[in-house]
Every structure is written in structure tokens, then in C-alpha cells.
PDB file of N, CA and C in Angstrom:
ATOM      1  N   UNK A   1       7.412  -2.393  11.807  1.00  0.00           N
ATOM      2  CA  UNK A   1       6.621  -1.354  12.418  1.00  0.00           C
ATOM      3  C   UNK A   1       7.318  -0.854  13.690  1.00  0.00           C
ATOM      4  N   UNK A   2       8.100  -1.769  14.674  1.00  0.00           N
ATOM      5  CA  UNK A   2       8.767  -1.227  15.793  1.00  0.00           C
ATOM      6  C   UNK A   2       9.754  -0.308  15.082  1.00  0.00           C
ATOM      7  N   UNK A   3      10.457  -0.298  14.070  1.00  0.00           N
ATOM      8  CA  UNK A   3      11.408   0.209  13.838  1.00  0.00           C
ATOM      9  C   UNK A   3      10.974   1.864  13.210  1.00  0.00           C
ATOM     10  N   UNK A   4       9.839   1.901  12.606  1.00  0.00           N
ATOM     11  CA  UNK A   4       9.275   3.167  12.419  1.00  0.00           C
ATOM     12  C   UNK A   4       8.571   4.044  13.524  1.00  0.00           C
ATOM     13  N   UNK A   5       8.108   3.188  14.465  1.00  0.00           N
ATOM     14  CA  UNK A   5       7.813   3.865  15.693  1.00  0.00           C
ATOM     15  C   UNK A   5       8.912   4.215  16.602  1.00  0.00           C
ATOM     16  N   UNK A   6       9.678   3.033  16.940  1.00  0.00           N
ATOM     17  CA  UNK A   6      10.380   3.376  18.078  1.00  0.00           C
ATOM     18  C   UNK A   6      11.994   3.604  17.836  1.00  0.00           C
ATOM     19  N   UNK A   7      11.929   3.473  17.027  1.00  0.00           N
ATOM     20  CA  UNK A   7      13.627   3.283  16.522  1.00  0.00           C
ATOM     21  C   UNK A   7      14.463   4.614  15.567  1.00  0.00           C
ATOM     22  N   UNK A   8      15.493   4.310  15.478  1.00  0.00           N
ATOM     23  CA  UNK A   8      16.412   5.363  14.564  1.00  0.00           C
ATOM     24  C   UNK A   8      17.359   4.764  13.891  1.00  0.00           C
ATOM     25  N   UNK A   9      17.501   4.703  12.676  1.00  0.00           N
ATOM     26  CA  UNK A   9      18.227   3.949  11.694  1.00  0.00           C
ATOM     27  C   UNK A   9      18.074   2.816  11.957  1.00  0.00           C
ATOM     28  N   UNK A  10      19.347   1.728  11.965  1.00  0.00           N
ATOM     29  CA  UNK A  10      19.571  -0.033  12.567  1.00  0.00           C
ATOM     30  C   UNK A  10      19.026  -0.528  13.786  1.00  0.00           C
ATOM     31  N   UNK A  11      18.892   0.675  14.606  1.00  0.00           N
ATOM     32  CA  UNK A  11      18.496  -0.087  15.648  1.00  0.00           C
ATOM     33  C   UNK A  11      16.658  -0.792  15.888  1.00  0.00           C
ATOM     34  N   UNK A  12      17.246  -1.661  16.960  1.00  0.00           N
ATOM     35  CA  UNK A  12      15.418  -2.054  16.966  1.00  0.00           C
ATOM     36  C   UNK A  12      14.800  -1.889  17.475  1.00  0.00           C
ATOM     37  N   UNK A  13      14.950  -0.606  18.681  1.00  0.00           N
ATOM     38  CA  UNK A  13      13.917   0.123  19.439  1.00  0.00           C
ATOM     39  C   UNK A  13      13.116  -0.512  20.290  1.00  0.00           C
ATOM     40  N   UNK A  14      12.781   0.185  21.279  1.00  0.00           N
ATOM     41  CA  UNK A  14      12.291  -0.537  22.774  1.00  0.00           C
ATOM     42  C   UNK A  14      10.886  -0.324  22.505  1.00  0.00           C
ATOM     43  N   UNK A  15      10.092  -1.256  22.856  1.00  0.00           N
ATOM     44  CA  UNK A  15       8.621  -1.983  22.376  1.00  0.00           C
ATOM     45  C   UNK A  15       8.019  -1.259  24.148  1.00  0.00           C
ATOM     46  N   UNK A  16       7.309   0.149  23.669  1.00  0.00           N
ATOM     47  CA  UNK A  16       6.977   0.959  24.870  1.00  0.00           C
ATOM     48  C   UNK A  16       5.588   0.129  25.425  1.00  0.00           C
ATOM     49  N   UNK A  17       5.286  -0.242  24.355  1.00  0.00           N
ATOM     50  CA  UNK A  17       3.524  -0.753  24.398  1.00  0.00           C
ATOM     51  C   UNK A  17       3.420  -2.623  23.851  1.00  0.00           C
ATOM     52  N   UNK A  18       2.861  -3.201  24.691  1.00  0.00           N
ATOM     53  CA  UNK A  18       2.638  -4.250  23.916  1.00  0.00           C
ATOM     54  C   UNK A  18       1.709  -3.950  22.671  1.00  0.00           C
ATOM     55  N   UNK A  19       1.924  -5.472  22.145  1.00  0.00           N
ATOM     56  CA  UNK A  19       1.356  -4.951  20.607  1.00  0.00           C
ATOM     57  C   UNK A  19      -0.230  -5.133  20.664  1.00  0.00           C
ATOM     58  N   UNK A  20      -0.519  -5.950  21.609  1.00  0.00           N
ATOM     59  CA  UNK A  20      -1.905  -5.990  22.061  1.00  0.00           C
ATOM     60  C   UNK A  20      -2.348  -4.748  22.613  1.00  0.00           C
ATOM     61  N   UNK A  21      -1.823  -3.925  23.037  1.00  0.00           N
ATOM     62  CA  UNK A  21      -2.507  -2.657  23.770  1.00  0.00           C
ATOM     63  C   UNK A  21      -2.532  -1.776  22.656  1.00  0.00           C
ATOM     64  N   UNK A  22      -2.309  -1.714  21.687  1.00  0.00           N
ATOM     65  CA  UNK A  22      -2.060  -0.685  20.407  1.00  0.00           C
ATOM     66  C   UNK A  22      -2.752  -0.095  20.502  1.00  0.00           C
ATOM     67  N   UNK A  23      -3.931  -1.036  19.988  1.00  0.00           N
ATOM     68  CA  UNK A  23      -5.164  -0.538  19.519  1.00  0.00           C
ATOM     69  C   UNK A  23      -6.598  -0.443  20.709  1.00  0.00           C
ATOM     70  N   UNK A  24      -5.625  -0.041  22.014  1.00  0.00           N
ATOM     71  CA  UNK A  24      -6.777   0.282  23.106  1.00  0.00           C
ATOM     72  C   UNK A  24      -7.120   1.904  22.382  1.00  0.00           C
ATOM     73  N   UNK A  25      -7.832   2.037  23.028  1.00  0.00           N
ATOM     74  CA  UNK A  25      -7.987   4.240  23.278  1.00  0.00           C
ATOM     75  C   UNK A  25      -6.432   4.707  23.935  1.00  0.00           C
ATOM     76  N   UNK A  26      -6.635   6.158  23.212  1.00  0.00           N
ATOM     77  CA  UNK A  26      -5.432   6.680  24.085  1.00  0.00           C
ATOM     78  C   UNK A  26      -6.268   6.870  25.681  1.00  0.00           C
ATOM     79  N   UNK A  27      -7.313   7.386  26.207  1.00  0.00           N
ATOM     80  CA  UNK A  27      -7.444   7.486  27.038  1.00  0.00           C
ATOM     81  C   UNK A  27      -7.708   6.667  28.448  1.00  0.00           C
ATOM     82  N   UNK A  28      -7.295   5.309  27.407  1.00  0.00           N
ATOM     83  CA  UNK A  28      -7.084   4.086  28.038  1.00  0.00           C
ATOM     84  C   UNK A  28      -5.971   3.287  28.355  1.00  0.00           C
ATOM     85  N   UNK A  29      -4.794   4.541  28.116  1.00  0.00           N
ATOM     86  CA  UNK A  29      -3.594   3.915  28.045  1.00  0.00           C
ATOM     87  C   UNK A  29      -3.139   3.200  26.631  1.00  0.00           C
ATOM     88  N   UNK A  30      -3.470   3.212  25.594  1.00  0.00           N
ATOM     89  CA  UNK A  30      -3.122   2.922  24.100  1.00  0.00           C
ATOM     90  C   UNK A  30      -2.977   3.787  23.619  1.00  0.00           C
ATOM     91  N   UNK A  31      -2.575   3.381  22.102  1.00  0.00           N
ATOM     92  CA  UNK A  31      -2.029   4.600  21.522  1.00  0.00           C
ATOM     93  C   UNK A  31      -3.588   4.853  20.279  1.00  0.00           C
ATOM     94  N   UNK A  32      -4.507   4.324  20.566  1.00  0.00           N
ATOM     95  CA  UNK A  32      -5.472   4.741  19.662  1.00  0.00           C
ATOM     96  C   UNK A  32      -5.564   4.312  18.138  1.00  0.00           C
ATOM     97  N   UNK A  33      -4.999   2.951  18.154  1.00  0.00           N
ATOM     98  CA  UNK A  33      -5.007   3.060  16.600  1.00  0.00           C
ATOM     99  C   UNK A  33      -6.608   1.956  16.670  1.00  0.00           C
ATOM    100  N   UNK A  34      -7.352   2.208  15.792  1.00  0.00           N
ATOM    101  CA  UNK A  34      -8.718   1.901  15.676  1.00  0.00           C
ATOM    102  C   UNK A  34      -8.414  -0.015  15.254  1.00  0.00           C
ATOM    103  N   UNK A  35      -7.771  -0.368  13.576  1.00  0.00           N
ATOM    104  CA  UNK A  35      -7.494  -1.497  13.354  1.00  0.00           C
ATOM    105  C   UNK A  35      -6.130  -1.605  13.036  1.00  0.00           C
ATOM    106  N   UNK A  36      -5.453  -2.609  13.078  1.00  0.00           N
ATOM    107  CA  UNK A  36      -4.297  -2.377  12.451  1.00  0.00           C
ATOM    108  C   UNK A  36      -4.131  -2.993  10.802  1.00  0.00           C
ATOM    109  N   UNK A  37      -4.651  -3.725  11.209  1.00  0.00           N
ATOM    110  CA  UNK A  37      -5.037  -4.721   9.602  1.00  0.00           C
ATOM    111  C   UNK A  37      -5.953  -3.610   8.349  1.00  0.00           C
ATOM    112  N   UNK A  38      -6.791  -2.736   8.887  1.00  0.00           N
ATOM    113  CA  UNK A  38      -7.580  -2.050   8.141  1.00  0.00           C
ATOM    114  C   UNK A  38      -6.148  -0.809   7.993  1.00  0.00           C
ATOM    115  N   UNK A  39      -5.746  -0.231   8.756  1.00  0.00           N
ATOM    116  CA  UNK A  39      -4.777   0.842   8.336  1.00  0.00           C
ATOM    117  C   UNK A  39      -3.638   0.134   7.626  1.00  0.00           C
ATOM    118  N   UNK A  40      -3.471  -0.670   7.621  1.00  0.00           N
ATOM    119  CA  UNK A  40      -2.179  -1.586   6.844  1.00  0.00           C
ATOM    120  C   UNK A  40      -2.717  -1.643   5.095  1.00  0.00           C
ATOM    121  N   UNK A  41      -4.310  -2.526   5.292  1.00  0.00           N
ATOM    122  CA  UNK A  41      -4.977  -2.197   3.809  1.00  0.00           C
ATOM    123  C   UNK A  41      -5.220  -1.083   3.306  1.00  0.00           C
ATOM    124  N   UNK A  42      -5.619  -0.051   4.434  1.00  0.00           N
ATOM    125  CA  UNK A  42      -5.879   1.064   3.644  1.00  0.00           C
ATOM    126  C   UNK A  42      -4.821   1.941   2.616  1.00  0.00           C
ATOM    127  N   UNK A  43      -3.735   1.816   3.432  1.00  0.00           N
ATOM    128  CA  UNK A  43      -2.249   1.936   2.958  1.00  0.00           C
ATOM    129  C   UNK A  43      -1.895   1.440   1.792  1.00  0.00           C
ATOM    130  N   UNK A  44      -2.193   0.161   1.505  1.00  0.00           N
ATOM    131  CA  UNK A  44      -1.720  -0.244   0.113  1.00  0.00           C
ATOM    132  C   UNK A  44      -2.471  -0.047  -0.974  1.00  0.00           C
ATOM    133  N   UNK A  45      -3.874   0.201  -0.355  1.00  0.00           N
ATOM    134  CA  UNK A  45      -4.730   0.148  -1.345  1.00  0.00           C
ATOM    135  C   UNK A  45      -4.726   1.840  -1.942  1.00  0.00           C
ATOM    136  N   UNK A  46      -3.866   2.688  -1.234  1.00  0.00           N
ATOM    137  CA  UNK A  46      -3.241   3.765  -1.266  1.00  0.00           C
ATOM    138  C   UNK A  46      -2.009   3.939  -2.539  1.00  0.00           C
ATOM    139  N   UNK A  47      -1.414   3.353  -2.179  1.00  0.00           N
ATOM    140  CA  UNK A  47      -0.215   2.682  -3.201  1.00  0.00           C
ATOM    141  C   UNK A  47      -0.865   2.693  -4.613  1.00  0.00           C
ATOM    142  N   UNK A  48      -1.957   1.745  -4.414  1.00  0.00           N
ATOM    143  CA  UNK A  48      -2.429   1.363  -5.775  1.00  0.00           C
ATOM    144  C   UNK A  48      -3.225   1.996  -6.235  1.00  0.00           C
ATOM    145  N   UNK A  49      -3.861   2.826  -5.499  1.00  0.00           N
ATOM    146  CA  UNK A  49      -3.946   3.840  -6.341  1.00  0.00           C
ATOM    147  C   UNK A  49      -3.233   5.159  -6.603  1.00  0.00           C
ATOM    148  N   UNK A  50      -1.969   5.124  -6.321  1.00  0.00           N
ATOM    149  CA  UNK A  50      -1.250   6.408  -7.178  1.00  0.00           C
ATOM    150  C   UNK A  50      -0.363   5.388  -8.211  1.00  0.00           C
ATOM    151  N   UNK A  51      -0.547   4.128  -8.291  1.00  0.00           N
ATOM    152  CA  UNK A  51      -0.132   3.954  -9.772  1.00  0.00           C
ATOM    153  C   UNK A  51      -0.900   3.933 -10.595  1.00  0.00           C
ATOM    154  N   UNK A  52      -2.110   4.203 -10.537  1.00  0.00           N
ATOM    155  CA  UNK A  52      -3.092   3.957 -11.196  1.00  0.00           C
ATOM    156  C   UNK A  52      -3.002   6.272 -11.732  1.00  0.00           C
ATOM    157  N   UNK A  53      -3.179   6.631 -10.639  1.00  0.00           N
ATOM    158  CA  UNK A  53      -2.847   8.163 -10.924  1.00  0.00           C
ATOM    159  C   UNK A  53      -1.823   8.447 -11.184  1.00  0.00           C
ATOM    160  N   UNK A  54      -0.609   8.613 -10.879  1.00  0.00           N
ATOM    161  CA  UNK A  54       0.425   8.853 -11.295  1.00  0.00           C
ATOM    162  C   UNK A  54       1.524   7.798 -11.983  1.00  0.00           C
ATOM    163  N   UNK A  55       1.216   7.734 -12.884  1.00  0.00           N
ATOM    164  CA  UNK A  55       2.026   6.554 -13.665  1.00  0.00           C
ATOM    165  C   UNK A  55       3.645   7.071 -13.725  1.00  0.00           C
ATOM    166  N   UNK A  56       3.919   8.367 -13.818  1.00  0.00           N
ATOM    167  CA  UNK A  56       5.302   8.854 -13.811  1.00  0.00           C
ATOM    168  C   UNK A  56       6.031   9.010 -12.945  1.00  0.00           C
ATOM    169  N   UNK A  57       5.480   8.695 -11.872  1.00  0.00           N
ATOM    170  CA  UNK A  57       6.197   8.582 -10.301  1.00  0.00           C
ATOM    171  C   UNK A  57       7.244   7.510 -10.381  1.00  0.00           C
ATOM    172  N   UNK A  58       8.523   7.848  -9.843  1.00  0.00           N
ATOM    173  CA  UNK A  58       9.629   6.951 -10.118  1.00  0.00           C
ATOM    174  C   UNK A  58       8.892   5.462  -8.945  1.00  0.00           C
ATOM    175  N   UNK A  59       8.049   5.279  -8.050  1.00  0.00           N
ATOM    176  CA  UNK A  59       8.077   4.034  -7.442  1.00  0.00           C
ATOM    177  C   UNK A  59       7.100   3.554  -8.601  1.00  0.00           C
ATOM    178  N   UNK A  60       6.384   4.014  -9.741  1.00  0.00           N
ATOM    179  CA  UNK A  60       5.196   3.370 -10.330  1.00  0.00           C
ATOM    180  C   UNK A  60       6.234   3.177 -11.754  1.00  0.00           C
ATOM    181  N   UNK A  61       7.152   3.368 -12.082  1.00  0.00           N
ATOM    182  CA  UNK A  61       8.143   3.128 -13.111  1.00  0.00           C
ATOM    183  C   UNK A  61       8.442   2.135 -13.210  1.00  0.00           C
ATOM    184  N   UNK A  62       9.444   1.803 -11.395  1.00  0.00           N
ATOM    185  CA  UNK A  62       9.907   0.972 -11.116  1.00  0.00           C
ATOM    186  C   UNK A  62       9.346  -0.280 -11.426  1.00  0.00           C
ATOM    187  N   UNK A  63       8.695  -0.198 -10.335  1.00  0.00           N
ATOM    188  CA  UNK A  63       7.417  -1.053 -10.181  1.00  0.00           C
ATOM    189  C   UNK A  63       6.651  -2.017 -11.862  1.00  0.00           C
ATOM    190  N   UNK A  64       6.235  -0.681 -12.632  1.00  0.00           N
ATOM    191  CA  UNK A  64       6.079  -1.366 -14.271  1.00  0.00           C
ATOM    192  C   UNK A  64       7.112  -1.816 -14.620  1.00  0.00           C
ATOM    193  N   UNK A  65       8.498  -1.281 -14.661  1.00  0.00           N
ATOM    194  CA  UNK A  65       9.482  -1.947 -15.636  1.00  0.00           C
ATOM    195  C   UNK A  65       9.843  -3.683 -14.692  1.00  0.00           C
ATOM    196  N   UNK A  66       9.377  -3.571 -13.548  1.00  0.00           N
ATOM    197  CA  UNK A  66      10.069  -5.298 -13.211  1.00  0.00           C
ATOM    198  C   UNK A  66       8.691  -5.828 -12.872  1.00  0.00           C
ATOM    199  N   UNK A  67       7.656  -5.599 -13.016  1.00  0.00           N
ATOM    200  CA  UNK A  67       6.077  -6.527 -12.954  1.00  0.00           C
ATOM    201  C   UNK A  67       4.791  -6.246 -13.495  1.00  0.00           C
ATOM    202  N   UNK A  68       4.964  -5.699 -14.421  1.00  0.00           N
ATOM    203  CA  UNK A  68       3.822  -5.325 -15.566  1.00  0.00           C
ATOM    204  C   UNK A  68       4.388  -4.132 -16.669  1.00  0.00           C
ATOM    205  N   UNK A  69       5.565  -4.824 -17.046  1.00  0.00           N
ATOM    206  CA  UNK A  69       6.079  -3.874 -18.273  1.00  0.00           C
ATOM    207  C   UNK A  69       5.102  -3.554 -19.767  1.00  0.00           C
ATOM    208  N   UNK A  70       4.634  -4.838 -19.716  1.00  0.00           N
ATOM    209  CA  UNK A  70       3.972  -4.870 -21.017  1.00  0.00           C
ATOM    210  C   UNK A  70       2.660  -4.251 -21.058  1.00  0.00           C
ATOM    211  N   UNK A  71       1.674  -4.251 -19.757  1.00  0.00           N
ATOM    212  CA  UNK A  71       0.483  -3.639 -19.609  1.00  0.00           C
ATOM    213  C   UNK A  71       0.114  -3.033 -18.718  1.00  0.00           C
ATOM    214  N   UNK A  72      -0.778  -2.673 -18.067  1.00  0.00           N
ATOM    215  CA  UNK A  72      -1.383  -1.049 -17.259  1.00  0.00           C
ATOM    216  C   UNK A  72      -1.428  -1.921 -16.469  1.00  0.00           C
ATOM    217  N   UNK A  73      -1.303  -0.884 -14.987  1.00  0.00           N
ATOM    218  CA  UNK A  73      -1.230  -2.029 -14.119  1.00  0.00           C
ATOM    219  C   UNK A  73      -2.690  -2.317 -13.615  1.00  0.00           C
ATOM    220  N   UNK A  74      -3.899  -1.860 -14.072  1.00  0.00           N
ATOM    221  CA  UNK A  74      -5.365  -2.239 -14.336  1.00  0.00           C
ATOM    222  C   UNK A  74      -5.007  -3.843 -14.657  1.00  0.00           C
ATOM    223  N   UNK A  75      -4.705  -4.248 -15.704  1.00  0.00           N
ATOM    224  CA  UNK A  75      -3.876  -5.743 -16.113  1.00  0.00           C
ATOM    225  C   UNK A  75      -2.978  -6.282 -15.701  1.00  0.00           C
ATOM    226  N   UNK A  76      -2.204  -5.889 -14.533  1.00  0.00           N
ATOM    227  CA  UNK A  76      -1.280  -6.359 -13.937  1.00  0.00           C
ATOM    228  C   UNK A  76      -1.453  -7.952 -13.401  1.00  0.00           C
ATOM    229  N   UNK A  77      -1.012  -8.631 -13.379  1.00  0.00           N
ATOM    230  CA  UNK A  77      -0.750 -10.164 -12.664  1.00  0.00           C
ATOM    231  C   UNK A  77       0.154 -10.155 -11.521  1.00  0.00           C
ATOM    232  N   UNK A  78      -0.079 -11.022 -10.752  1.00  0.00           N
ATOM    233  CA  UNK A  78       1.137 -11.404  -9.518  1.00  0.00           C
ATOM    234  C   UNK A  78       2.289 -11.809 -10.370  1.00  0.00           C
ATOM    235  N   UNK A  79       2.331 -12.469 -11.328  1.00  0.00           N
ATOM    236  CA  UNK A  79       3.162 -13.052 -11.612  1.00  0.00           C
ATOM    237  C   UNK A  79       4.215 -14.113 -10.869  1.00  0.00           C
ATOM    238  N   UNK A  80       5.873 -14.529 -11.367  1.00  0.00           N
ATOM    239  CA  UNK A  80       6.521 -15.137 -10.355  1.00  0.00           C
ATOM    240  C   UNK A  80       7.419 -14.388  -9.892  1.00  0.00           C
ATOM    241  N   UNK A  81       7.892 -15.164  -8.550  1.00  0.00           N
ATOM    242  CA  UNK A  81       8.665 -14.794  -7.788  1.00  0.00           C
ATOM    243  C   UNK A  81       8.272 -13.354  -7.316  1.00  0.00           C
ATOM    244  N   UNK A  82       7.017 -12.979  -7.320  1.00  0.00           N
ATOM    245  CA  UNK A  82       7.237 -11.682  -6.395  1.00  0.00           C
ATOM    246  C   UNK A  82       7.748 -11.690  -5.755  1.00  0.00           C
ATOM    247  N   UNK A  83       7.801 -10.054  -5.203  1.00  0.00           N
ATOM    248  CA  UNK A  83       8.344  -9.464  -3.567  1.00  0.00           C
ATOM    249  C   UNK A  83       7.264  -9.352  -3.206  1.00  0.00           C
ATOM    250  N   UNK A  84       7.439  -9.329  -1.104  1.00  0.00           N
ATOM    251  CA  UNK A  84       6.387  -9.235  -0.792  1.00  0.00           C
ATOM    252  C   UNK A  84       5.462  -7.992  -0.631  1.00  0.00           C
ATOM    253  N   UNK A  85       6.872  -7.122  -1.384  1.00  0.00           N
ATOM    254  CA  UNK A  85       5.463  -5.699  -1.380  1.00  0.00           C
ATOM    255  C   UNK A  85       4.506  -5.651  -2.637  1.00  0.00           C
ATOM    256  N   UNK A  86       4.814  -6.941  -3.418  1.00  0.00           N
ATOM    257  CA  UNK A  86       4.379  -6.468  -4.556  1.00  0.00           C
ATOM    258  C   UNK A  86       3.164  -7.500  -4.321  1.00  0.00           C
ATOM    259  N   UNK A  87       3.247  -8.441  -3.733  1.00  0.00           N
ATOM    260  CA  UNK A  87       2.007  -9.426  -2.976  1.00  0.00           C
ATOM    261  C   UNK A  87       1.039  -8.444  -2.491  1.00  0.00           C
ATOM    262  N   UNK A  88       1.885  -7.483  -1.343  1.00  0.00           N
ATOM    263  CA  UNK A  88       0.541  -7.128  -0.445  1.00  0.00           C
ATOM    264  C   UNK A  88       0.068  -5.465  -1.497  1.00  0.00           C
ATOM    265  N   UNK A  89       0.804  -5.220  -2.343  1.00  0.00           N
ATOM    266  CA  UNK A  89       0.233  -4.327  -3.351  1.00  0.00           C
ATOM    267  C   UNK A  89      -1.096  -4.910  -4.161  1.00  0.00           C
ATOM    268  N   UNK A  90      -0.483  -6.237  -4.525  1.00  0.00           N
ATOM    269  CA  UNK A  90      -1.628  -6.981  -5.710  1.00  0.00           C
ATOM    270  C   UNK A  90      -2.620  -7.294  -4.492  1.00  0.00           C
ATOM    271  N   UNK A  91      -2.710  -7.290  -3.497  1.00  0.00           N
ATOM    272  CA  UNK A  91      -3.940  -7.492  -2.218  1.00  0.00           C
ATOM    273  C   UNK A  91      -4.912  -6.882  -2.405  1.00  0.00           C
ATOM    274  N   UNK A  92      -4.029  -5.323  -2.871  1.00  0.00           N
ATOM    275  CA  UNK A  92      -5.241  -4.278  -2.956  1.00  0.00           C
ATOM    276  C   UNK A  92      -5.311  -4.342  -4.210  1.00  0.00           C
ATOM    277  N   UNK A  93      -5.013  -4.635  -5.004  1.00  0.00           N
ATOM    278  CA  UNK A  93      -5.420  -4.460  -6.636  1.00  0.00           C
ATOM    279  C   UNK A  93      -6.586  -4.389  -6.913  1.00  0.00           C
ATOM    280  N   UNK A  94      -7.306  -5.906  -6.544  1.00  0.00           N
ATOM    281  CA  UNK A  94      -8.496  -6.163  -6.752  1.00  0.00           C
ATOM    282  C   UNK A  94      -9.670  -5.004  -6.869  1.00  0.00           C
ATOM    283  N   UNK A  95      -9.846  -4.641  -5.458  1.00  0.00           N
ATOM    284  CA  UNK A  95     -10.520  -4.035  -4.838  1.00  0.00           C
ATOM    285  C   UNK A  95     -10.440  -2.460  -5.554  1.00  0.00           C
ATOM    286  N   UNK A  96      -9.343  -2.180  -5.553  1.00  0.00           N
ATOM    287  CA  UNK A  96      -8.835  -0.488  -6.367  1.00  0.00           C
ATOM    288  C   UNK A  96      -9.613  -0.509  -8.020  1.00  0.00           C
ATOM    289  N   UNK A  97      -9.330  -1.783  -8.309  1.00  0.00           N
ATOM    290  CA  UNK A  97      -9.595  -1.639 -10.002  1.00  0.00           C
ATOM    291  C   UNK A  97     -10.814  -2.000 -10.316  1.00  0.00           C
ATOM    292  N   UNK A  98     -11.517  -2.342  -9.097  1.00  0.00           N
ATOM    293  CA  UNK A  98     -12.978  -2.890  -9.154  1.00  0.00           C
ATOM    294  C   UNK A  98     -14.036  -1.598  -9.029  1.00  0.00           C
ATOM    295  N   UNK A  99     -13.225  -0.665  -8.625  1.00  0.00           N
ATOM    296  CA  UNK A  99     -14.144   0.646  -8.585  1.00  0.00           C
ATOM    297  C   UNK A  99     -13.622   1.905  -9.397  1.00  0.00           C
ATOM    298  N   UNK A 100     -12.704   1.800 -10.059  1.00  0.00           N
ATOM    299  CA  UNK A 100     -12.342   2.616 -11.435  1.00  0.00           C
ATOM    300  C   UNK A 100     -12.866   2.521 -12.724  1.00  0.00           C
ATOM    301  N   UNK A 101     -13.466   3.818 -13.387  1.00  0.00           N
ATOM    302  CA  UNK A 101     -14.276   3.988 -14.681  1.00  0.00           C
ATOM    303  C   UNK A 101     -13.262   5.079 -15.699  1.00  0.00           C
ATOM    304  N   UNK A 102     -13.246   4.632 -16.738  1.00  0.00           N
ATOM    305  CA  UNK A 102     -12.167   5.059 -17.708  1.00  0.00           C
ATOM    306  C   UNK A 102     -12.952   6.343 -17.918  1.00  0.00           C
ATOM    307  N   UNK A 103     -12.658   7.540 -17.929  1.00  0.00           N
ATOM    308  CA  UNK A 103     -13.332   8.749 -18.704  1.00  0.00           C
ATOM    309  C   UNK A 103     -12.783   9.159 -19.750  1.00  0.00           C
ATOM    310  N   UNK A 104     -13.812   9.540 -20.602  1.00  0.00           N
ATOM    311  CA  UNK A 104     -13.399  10.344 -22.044  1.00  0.00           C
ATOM    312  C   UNK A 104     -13.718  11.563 -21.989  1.00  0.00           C
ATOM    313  N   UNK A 105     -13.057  12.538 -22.545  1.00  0.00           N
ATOM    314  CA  UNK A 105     -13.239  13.857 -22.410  1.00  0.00           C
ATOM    315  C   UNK A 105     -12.629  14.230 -24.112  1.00  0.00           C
ATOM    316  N   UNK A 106     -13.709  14.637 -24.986  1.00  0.00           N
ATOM    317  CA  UNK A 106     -13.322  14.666 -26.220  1.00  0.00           C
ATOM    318  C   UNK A 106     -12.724  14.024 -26.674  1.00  0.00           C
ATOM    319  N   UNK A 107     -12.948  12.594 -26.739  1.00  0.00           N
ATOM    320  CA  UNK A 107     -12.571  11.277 -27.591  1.00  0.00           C
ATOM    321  C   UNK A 107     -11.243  10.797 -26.936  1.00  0.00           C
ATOM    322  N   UNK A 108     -10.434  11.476 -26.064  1.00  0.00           N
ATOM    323  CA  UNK A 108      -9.607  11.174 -25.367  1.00  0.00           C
ATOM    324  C   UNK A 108      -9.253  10.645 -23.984  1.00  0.00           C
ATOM    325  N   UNK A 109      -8.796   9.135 -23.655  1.00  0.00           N
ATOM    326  CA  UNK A 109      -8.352   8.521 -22.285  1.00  0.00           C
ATOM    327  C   UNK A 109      -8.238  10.014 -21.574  1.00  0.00           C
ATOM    328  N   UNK A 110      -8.895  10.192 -19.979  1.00  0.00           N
ATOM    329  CA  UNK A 110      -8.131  10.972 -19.010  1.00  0.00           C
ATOM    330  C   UNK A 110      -7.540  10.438 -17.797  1.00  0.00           C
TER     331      UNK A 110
END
């Protein structure tokens, strides 16, 4: 995260804010972020659902051909040796596939 905020390419960028002040108010001298843990989940649980929408997206390809080749990723498993994006992806799985309803529209999956 320092490196997307504060940084440019390799380098590791100067830490303007402690990480405790993040999430003050900006008008408190923070930079306003409300949670960080909730914008981190919300994010993946983001992820998971555009594989769930866009299955032809080259990261949701990827993604099927090395950890759920054989089934939707509705059926997906952790499986072994994940990566850890694919951990904090399956985080949100749960939760994403727990509130999705298959529609038919003239006898056909949409």
C-alpha cells in the first residue's frame, strides 16, 4: 500500500502519515479513509464479482485455467498451494456467492 500511495516504480516511498492516522478525518489531519480492512474487503469482494460477471476477462481466464479449470468459480475451492491473492479472493467468495440467483430468461442461463 506505501508503494501505491507514495511511491513510483521500485522505490519505497516516504510514509507522509503514520499508518495509525490514516483513518483520522481529513479535517483532522488524516487522510479520511473510513476502514481499512472494510475497503480492502470491499475490493476483493469486487474482484469476485467480475468473475462471476465477466468470465472473459483475461484476469478471470487466468485465474480459471490455474484454480478452478474444471468448474464455475460459484464451485471454486481454495485448493493447494494457493497464492495469496487467490486466499484473500476465496475470503470474499463466500459472501459474493451467498447472494447470487441464477436467472432464466427463455429457458436460457443469463
Amino acid at each position: 500500500m506505501n508503494r501505491y500511495w507514495w511511491g513510483s516504480g521500485n522505490e519505497r516511498g516516504i510514509h507522509w502519515k503514520a499508518w495509525d492516522r490514516l483513518c483520522i478525518p481529513k479535517k483532522y489531519g488524516g487522510l479520511g479513509f473510513k476502514d481499512l480492512r472494510a475497503l480492502n474487503r470491499a475490493m476483493l469482494e469486487k474482484q469476485a464479482w467480475r468473475f462471476l460477471t465477466r468470465p472473459q476477462s483475461l484476469v478471470a481466464r487466468v485465474y480459471k485455467a490455474k484454480y478452478f479449470p474444471r468448474t464455475s468459480f460459484v464451485d471454486a475451492a481454495l485448493g493447494s498451494n494457493p497464492s495469496f491473492c487467490w486466499k484473500s479472493i476465496m475470503a470474499a467468495h463466500e459472501l459474493v456467492c451467498a447472494g447470487v440467483r441464477r436467472r432464466l430468461v427463455m429457458g436460457k442461463p443469463l
